[in-house]
PDB file of N, CA and C in Angstrom:
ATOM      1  N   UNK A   1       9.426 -16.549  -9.914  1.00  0.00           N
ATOM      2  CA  UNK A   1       8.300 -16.331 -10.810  1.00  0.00           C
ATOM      3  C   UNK A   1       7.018 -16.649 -10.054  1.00  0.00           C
ATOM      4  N   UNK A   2       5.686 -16.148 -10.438  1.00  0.00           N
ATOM      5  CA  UNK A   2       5.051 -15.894  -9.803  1.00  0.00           C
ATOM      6  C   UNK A   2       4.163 -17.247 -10.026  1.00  0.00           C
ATOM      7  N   UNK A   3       3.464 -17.934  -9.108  1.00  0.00           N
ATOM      8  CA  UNK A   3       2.545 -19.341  -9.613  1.00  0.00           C
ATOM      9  C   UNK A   3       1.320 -19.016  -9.502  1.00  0.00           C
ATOM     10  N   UNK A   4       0.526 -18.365  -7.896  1.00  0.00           N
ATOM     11  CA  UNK A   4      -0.931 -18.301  -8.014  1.00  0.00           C
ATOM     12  C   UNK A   4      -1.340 -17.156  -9.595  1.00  0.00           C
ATOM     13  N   UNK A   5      -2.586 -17.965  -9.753  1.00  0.00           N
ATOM     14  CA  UNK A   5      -3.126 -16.896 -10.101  1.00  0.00           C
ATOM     15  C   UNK A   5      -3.408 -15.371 -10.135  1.00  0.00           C
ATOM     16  N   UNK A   6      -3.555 -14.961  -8.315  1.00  0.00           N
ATOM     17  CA  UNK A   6      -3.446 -13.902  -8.141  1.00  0.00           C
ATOM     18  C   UNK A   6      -2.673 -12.913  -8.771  1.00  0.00           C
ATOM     19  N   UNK A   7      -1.181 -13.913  -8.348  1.00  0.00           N
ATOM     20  CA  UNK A   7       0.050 -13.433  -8.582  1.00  0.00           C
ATOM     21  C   UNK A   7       0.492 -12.820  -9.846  1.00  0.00           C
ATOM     22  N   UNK A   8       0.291 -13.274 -10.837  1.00  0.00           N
ATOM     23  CA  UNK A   8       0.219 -13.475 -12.132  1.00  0.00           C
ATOM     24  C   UNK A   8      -0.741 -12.449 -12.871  1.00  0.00           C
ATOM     25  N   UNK A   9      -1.591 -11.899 -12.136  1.00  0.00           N
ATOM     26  CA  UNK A   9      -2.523 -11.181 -12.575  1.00  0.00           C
ATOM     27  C   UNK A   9      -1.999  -9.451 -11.308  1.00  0.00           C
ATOM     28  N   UNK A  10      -1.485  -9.514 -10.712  1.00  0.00           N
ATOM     29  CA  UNK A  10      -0.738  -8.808  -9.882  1.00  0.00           C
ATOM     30  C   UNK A  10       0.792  -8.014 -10.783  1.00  0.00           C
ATOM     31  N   UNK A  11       0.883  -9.045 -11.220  1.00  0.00           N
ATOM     32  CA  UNK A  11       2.311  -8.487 -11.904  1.00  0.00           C
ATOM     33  C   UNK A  11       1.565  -7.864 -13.384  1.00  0.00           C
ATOM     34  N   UNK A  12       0.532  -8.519 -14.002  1.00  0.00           N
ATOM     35  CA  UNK A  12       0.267  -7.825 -15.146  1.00  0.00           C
ATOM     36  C   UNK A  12      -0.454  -6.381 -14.582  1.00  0.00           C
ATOM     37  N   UNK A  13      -1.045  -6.403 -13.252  1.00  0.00           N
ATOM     38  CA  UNK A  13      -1.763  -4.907 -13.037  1.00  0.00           C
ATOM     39  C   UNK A  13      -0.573  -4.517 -13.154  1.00  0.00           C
ATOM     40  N   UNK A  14       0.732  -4.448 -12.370  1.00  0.00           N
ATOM     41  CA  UNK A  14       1.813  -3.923 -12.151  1.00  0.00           C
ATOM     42  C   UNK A  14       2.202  -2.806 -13.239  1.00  0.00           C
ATOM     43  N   UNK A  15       2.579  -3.658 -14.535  1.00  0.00           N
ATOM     44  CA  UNK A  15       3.331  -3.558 -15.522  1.00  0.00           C
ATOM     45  C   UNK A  15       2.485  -2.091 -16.460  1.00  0.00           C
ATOM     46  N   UNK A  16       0.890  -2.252 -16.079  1.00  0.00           N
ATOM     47  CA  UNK A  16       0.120  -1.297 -17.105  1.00  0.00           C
ATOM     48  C   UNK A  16       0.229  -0.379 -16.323  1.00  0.00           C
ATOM     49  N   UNK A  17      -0.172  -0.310 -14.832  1.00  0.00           N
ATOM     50  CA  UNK A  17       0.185   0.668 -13.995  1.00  0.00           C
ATOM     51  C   UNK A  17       1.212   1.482 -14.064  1.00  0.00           C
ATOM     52  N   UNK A  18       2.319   1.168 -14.107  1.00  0.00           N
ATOM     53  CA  UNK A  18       3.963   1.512 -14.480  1.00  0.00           C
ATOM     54  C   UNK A  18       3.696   2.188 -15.358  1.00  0.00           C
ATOM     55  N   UNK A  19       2.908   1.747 -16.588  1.00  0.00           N
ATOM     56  CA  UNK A  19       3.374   2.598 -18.328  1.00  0.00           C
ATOM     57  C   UNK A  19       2.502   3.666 -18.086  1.00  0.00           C
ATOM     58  N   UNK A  20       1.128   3.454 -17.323  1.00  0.00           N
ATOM     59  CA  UNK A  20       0.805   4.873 -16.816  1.00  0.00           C
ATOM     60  C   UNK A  20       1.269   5.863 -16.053  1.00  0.00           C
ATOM     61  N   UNK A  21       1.938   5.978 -15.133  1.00  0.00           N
ATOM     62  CA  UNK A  21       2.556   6.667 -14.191  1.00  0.00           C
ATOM     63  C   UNK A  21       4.007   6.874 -14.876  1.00  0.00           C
ATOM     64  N   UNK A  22       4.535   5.792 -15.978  1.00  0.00           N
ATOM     65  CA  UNK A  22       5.641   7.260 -16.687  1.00  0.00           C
ATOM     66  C   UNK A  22       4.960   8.030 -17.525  1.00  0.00           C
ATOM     67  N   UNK A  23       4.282   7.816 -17.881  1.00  0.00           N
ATOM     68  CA  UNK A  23       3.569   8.579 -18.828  1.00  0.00           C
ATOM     69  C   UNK A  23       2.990   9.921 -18.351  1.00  0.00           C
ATOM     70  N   UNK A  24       2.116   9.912 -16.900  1.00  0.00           N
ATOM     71  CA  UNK A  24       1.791  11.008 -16.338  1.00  0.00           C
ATOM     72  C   UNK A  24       3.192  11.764 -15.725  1.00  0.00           C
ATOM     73  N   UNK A  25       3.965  11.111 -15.516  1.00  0.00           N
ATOM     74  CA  UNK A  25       5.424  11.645 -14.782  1.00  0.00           C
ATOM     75  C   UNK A  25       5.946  12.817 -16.374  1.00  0.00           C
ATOM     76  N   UNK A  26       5.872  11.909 -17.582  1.00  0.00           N
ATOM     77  CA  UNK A  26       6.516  12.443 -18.541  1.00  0.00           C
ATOM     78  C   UNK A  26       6.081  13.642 -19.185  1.00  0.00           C
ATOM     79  N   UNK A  27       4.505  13.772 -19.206  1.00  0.00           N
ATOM     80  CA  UNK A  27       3.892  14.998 -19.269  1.00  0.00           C
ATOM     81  C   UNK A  27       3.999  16.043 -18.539  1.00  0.00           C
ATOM     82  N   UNK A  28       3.463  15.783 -17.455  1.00  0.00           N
ATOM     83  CA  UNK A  28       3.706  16.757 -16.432  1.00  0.00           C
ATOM     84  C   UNK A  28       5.299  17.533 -16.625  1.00  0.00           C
ATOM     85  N   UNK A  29       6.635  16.529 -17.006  1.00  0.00           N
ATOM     86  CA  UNK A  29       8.018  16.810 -16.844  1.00  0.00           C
ATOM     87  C   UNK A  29       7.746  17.892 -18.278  1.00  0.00           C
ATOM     88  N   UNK A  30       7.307  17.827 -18.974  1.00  0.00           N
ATOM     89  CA  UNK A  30       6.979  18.395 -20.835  1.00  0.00           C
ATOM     90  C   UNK A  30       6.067  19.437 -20.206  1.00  0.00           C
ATOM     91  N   UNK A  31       5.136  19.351 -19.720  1.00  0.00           N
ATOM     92  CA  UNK A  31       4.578  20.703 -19.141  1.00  0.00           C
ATOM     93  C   UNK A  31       5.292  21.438 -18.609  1.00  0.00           C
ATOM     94  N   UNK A  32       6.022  21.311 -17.445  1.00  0.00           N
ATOM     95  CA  UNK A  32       7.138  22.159 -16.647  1.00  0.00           C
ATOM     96  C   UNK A  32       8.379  22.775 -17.695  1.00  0.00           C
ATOM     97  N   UNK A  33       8.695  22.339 -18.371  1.00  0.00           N
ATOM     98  CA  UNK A  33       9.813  22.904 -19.708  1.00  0.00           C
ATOM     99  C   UNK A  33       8.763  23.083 -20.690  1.00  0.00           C
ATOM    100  N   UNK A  34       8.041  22.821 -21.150  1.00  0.00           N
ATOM    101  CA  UNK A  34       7.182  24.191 -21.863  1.00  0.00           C
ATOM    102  C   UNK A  34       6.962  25.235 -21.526  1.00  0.00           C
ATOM    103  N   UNK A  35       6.447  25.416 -19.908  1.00  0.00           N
ATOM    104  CA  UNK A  35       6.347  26.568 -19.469  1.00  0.00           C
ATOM    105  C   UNK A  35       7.299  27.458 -19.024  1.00  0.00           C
ATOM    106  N   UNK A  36       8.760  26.804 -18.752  1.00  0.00           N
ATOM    107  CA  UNK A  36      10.249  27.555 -18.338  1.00  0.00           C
ATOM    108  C   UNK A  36      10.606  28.096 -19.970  1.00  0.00           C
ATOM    109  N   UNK A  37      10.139  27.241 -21.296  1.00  0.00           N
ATOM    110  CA  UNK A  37      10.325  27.700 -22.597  1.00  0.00           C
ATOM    111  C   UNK A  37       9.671  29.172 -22.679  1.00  0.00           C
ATOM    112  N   UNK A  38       8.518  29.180 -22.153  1.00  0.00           N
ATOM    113  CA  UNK A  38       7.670  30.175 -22.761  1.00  0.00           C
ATOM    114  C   UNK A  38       7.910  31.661 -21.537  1.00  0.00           C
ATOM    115  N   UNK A  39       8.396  30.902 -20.633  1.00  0.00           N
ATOM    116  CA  UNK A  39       8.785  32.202 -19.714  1.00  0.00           C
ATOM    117  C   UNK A  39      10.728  32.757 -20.087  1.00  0.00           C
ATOM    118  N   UNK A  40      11.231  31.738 -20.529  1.00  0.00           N
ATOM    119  CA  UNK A  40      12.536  32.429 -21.315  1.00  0.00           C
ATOM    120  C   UNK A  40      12.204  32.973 -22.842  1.00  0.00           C
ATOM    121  N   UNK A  41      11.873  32.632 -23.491  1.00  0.00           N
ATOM    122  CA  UNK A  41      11.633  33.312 -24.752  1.00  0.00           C
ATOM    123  C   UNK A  41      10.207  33.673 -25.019  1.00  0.00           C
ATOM    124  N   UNK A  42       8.782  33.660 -24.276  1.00  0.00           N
ATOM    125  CA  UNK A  42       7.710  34.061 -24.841  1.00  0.00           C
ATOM    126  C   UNK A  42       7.380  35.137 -24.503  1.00  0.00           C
ATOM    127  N   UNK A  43       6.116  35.957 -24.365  1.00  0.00           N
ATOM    128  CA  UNK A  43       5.894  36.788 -23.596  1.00  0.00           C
ATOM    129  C   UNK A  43       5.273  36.926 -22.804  1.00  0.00           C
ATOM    130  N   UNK A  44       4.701  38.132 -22.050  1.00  0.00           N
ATOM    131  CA  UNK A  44       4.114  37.427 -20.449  1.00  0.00           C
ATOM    132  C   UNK A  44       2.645  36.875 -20.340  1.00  0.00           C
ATOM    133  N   UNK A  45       1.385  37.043 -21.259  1.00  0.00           N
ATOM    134  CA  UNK A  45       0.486  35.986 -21.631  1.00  0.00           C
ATOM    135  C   UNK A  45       0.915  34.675 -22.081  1.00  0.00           C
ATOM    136  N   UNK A  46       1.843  34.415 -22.634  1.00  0.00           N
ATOM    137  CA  UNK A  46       2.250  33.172 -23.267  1.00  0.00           C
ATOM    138  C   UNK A  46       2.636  32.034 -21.917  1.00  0.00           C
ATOM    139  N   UNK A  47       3.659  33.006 -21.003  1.00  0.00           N
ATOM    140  CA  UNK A  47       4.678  32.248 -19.905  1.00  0.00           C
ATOM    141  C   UNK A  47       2.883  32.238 -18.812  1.00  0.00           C
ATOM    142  N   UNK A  48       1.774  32.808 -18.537  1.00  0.00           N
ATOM    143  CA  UNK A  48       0.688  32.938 -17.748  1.00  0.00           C
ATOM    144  C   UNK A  48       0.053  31.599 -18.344  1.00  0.00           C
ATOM    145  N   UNK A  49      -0.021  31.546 -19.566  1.00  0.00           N
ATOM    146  CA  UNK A  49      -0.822  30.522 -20.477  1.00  0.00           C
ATOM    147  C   UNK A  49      -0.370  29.116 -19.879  1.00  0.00           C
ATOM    148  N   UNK A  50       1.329  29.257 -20.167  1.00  0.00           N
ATOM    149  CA  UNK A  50       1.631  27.529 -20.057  1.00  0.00           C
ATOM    150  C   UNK A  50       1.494  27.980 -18.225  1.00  0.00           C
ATOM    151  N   UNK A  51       1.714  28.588 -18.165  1.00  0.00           N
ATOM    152  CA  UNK A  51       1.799  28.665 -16.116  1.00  0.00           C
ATOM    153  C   UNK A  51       0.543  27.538 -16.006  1.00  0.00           C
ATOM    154  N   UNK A  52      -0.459  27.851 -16.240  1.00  0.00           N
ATOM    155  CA  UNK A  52      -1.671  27.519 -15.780  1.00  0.00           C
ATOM    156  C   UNK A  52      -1.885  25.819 -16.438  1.00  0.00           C
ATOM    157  N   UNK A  53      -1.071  25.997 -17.815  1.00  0.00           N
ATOM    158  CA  UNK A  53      -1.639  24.763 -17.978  1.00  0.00           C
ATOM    159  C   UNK A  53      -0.858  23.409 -17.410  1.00  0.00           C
ATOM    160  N   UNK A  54       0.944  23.979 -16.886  1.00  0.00           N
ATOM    161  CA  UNK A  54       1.363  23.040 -16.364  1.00  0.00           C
ATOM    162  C   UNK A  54       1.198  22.916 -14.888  1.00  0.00           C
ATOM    163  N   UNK A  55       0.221  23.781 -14.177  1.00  0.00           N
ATOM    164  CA  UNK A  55      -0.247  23.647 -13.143  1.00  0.00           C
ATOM    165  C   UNK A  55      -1.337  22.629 -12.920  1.00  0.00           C
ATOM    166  N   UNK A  56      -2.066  22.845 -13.934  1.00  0.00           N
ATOM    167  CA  UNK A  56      -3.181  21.953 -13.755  1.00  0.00           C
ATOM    168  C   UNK A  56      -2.464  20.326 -14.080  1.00  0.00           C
ATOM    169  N   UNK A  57      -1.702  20.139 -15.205  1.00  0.00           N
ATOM    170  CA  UNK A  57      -1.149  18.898 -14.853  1.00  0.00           C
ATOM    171  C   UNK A  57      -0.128  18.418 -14.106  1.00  0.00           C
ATOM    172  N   UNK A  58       0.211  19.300 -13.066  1.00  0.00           N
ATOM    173  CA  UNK A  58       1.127  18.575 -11.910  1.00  0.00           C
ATOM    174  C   UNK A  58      -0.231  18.340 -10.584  1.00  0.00           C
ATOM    175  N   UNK A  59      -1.105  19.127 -10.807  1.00  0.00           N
ATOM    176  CA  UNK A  59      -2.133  18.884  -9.689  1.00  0.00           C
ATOM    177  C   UNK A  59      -2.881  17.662 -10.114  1.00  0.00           C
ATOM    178  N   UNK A  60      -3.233  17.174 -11.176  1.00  0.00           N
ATOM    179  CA  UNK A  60      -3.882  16.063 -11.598  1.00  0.00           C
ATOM    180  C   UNK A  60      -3.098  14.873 -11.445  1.00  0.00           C
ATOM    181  N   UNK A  61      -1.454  15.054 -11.872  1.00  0.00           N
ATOM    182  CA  UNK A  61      -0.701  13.661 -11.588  1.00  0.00           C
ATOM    183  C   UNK A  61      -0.127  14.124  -9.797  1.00  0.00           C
ATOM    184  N   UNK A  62      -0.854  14.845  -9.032  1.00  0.00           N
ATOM    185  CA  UNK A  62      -0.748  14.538  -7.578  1.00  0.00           C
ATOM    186  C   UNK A  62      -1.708  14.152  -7.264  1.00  0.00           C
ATOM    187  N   UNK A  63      -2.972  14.179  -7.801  1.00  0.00           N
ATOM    188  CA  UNK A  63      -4.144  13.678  -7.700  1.00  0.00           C
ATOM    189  C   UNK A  63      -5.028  12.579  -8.108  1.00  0.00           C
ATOM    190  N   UNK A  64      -3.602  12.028  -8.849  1.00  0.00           N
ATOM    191  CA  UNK A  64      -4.271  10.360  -9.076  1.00  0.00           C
ATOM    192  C   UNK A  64      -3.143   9.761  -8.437  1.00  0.00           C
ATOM    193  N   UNK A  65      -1.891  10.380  -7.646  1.00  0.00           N
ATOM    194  CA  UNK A  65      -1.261   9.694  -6.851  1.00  0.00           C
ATOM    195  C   UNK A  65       0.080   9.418  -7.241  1.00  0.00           C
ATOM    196  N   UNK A  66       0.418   9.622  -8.395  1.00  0.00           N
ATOM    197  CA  UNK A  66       1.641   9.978  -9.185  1.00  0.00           C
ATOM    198  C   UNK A  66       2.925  10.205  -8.246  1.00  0.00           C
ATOM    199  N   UNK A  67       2.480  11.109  -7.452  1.00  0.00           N
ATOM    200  CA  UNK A  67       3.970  12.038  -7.225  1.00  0.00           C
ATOM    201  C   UNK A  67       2.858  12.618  -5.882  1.00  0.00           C
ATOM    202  N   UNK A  68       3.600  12.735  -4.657  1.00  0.00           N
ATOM    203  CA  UNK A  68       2.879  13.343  -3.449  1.00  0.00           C
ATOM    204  C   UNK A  68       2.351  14.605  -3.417  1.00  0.00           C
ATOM    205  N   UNK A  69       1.603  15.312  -2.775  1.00  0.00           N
ATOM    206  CA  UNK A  69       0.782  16.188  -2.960  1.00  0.00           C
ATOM    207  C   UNK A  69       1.669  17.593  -2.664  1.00  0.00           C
ATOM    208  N   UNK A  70       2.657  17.504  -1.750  1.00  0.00           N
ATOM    209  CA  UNK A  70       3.268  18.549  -1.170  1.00  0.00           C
ATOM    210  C   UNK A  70       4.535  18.298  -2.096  1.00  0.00           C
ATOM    211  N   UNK A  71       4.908  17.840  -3.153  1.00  0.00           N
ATOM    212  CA  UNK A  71       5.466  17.864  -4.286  1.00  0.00           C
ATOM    213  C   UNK A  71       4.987  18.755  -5.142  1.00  0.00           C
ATOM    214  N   UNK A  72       3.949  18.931  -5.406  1.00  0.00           N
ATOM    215  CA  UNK A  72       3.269  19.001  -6.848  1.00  0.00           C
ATOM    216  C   UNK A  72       2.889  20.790  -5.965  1.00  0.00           C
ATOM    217  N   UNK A  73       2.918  20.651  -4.955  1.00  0.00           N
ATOM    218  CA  UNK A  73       2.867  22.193  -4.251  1.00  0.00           C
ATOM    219  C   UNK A  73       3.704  22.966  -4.703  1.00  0.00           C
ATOM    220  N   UNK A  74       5.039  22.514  -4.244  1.00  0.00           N
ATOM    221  CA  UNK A  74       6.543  22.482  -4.320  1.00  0.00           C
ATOM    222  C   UNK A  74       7.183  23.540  -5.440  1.00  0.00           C
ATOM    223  N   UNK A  75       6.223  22.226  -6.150  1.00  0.00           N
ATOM    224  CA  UNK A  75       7.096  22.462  -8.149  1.00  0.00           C
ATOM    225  C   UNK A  75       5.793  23.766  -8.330  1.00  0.00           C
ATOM    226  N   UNK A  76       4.407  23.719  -8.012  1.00  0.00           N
ATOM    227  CA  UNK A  76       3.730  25.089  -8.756  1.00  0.00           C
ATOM    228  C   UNK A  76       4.275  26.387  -7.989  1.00  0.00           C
ATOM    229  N   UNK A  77       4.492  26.201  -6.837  1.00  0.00           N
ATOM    230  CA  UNK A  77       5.441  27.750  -6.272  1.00  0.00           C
ATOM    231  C   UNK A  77       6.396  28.090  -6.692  1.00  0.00           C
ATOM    232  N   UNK A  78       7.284  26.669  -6.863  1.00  0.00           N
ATOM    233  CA  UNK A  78       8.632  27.358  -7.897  1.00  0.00           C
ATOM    234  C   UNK A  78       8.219  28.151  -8.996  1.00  0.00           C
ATOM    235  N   UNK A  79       7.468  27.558  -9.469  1.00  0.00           N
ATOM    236  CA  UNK A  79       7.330  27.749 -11.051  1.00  0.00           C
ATOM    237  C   UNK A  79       6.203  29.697 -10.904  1.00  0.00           C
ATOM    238  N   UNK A  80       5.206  28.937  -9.746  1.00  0.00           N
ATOM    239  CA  UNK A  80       5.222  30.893  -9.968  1.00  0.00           C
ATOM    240  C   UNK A  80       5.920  32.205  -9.450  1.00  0.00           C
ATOM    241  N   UNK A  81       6.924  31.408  -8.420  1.00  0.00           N
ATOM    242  CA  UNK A  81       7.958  32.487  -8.020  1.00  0.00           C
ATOM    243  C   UNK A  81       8.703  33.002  -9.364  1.00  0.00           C
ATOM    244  N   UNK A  82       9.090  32.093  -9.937  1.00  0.00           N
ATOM    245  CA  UNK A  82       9.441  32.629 -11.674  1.00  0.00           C
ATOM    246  C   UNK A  82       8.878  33.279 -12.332  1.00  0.00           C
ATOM    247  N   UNK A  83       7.432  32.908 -12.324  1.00  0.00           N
ATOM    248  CA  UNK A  83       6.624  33.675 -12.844  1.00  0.00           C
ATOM    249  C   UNK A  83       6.235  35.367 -12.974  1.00  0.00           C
ATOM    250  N   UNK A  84       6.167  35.672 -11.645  1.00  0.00           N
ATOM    251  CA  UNK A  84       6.028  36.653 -10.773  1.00  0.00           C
ATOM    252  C   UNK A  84       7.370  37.182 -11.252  1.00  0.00           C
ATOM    253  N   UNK A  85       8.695  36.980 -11.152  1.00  0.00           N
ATOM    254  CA  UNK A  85       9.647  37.497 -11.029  1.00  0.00           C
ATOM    255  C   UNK A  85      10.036  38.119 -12.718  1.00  0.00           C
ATOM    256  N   UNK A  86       9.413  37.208 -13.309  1.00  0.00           N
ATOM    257  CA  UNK A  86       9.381  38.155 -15.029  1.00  0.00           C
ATOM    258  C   UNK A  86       8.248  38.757 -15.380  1.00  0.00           C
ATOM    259  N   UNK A  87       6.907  38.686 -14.571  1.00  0.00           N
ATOM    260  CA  UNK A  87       5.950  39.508 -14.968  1.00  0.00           C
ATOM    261  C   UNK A  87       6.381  41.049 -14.078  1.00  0.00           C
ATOM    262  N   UNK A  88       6.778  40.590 -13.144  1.00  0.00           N
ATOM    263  CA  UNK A  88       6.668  42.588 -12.451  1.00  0.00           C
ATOM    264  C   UNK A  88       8.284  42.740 -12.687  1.00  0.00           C
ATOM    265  N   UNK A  89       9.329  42.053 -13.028  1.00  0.00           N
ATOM    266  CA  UNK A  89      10.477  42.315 -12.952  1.00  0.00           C
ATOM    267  C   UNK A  89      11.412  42.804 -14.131  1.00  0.00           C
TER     268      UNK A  89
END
């Protein structure tokens, strides 16, 4: 257990930090299956719509540090190789 002060105030940054970063992890994860929802059953403005909007929140939780940057690359190419592949396909 922790004694300095520091310490103690280290573990409480810890703990709020944590509930933020599942939280941005958990959205972002709810963005990505909204938008695989709307590209299996919506239509192709709908699957463009969430495209964009779960793009912008995997670039924001790579951009406060969440999840690495060439991750958040990763997952938006997947996601518009899919994309692409039901809009012209």
């Amino acid at each position: 257990m922790a004694h300095s002060n520091s310490a103690k105030k280290r573990i409480r940054q810890n703990l709020t930090s944590r509930a933020l970063n599942r939280w941005r992890m958990k959205s972002m994860r709810e963005a990505i299956k909204g938008f695989e929802v709307a590209l299996v059953s919506g239509s192709n403005d709908e699957a463009t719509k969430a495209y964009r909007a779960a793009s912008a929140i995997v670039d924001r939780t790579a951009q406060v540090g969440v999840i690495h940057g060439n991750q958040a690359a990763r997952r938006k190419s997947r996601m518009n190789t899919r994309l692409k592949a039901k809009v012209l396909g």
